[in-house]
Every structure is written in structure tokens, then in C-alpha cells.
N, C-alpha and C. Protein backbone atom coordinates (compact mmCIF):
# COMPACT_ATOMS: atom_id res chain seq x y z
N UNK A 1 103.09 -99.02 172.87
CA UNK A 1 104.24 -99.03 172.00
C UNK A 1 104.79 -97.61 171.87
N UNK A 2 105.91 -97.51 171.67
CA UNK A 2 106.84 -96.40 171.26
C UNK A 2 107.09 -95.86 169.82
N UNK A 3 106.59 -94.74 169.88
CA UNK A 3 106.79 -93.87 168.29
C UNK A 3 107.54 -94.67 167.40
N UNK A 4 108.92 -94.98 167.64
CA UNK A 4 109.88 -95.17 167.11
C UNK A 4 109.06 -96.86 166.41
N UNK A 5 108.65 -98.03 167.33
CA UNK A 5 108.19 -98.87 167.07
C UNK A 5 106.63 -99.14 165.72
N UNK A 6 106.84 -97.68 166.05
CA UNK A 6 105.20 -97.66 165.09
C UNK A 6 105.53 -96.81 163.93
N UNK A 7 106.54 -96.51 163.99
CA UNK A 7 106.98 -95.95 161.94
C UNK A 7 107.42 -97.32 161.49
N UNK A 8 108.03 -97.81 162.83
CA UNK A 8 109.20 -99.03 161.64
C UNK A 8 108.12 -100.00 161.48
N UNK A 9 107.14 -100.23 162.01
CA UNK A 9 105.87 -101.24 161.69
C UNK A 9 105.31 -100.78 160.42
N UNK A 10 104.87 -99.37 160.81
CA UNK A 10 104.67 -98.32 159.28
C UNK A 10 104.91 -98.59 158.27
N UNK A 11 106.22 -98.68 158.38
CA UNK A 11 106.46 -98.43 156.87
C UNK A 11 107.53 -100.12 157.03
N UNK A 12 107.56 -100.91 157.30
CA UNK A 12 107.44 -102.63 156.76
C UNK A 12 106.04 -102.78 156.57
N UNK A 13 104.88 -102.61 156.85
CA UNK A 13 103.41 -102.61 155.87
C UNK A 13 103.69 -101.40 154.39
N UNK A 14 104.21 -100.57 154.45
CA UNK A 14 104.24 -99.93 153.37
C UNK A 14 105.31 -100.88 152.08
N UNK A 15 106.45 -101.13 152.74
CA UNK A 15 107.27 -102.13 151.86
C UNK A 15 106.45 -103.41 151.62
N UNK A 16 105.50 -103.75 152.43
CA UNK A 16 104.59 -105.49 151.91
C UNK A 16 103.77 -104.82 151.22
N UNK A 17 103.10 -103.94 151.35
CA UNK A 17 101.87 -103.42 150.53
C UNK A 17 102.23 -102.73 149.17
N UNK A 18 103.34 -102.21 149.06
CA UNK A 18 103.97 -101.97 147.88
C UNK A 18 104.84 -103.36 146.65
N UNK A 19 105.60 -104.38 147.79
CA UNK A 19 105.44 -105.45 147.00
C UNK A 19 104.62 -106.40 146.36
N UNK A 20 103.57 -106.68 147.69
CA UNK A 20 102.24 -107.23 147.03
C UNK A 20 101.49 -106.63 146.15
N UNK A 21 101.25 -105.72 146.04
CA UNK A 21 100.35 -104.87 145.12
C UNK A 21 101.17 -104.86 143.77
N UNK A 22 102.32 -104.60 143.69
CA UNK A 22 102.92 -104.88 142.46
C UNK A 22 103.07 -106.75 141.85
N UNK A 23 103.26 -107.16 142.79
CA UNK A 23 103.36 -108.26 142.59
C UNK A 23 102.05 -108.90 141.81
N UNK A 24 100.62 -108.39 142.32
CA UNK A 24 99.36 -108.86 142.20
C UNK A 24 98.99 -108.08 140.49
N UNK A 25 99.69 -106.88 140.61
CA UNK A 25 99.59 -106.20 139.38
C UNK A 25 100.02 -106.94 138.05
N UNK A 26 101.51 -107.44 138.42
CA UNK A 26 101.60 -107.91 137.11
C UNK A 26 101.71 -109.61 137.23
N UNK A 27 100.88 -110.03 138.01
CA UNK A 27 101.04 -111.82 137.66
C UNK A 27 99.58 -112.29 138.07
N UNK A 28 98.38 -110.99 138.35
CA UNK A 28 97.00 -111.63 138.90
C UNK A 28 96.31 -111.00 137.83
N UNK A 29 95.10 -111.77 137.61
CA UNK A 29 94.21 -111.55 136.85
C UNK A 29 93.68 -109.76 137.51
N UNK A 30 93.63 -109.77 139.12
CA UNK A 30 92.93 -108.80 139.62
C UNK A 30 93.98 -107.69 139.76
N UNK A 31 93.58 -107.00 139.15
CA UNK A 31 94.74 -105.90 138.63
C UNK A 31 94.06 -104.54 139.50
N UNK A 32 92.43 -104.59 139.66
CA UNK A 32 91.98 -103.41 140.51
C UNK A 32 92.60 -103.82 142.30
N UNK A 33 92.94 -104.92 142.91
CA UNK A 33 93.10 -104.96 144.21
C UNK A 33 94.67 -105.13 144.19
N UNK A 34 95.28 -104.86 143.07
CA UNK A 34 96.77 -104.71 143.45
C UNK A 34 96.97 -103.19 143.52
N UNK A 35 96.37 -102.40 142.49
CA UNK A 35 96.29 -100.84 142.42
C UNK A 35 96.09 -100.40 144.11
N UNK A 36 95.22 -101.11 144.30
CA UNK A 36 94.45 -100.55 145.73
C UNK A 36 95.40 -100.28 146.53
N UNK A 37 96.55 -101.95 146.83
CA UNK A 37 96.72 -102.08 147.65
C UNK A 37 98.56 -100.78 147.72
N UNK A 38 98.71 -100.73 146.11
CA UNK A 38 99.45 -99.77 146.28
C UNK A 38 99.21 -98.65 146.76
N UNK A 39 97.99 -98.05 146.38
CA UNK A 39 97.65 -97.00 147.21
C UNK A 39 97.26 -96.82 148.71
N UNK A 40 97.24 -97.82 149.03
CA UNK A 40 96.76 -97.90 150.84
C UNK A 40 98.71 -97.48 150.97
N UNK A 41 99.56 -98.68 150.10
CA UNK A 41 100.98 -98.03 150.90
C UNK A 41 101.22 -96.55 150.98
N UNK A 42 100.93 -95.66 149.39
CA UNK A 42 101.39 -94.39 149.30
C UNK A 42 100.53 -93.77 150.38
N UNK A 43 99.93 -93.83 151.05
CA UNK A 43 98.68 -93.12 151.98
C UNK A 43 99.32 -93.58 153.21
N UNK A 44 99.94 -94.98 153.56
CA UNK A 44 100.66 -95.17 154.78
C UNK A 44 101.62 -94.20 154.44
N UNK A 45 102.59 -94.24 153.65
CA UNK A 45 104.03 -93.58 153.45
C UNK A 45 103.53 -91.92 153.96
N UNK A 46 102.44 -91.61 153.22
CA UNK A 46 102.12 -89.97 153.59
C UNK A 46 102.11 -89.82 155.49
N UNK A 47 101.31 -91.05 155.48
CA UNK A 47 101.30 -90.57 157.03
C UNK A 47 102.27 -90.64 157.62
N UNK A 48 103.39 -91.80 157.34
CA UNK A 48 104.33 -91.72 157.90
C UNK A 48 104.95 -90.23 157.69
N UNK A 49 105.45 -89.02 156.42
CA UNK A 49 106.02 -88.56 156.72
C UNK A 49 105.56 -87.78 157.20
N UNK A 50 103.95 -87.37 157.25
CA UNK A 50 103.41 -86.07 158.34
C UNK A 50 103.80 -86.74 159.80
N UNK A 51 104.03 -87.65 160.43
CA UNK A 51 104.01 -88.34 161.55
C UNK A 51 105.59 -87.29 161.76
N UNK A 52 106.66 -87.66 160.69
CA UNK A 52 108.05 -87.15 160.84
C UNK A 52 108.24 -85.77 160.77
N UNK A 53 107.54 -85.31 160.36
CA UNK A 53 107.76 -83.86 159.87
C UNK A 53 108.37 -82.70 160.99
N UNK A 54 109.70 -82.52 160.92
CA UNK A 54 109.97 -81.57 162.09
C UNK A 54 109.33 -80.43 162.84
């Protein structure tokens, strides 16, 4: 695959992992695996922008 193909995969898991995790936050009993899963996005998002970084 091509760079270009693997940010935009990137970060559409960062947009699902940021909706689900919020989503799980405020309508699931399990409130520690929605936190999580927000933080796996902010940790994708980081990599994505060291990946960009001029």
C-alpha cells in the first residue's frame, strides 16, 4: 500500500475509535473500555501527525 492509503485508513480508525469510544462512554455501563478506546484514537492521531510532519 501507498503512504497516502495508510493515513486515510489512519485516521477513518481514528474517527471510529473516537466515535465508538464516546459512544460506549455515555450509553455503556463500561465506561473504562470506551476511555481506552479513545485513547488508542489520540495515540493513532499522534502517529498520524509524526507520520506528516514536514
Amino acid at each position: 500500500m501507498t503512504e497516502p492509503a495508510l493515513l486515510s485508513i489512519s485516521m477513518l480508525a481514528v474517527l471510529a475509535l473516537a466515535l465508538g469510544g464516546g459512544w460506549t462512554i455515555a450509553k455503556r455501563p463500561e465506561k473504562l473500555r470506551g476511555v481506552l478506546m479513545v485513547v488508542a484514537a489520540l495515540v493513532l492521531l499522534g502517529n498520524v501527525l509524526i507520520w506528516t510532519w514536514p
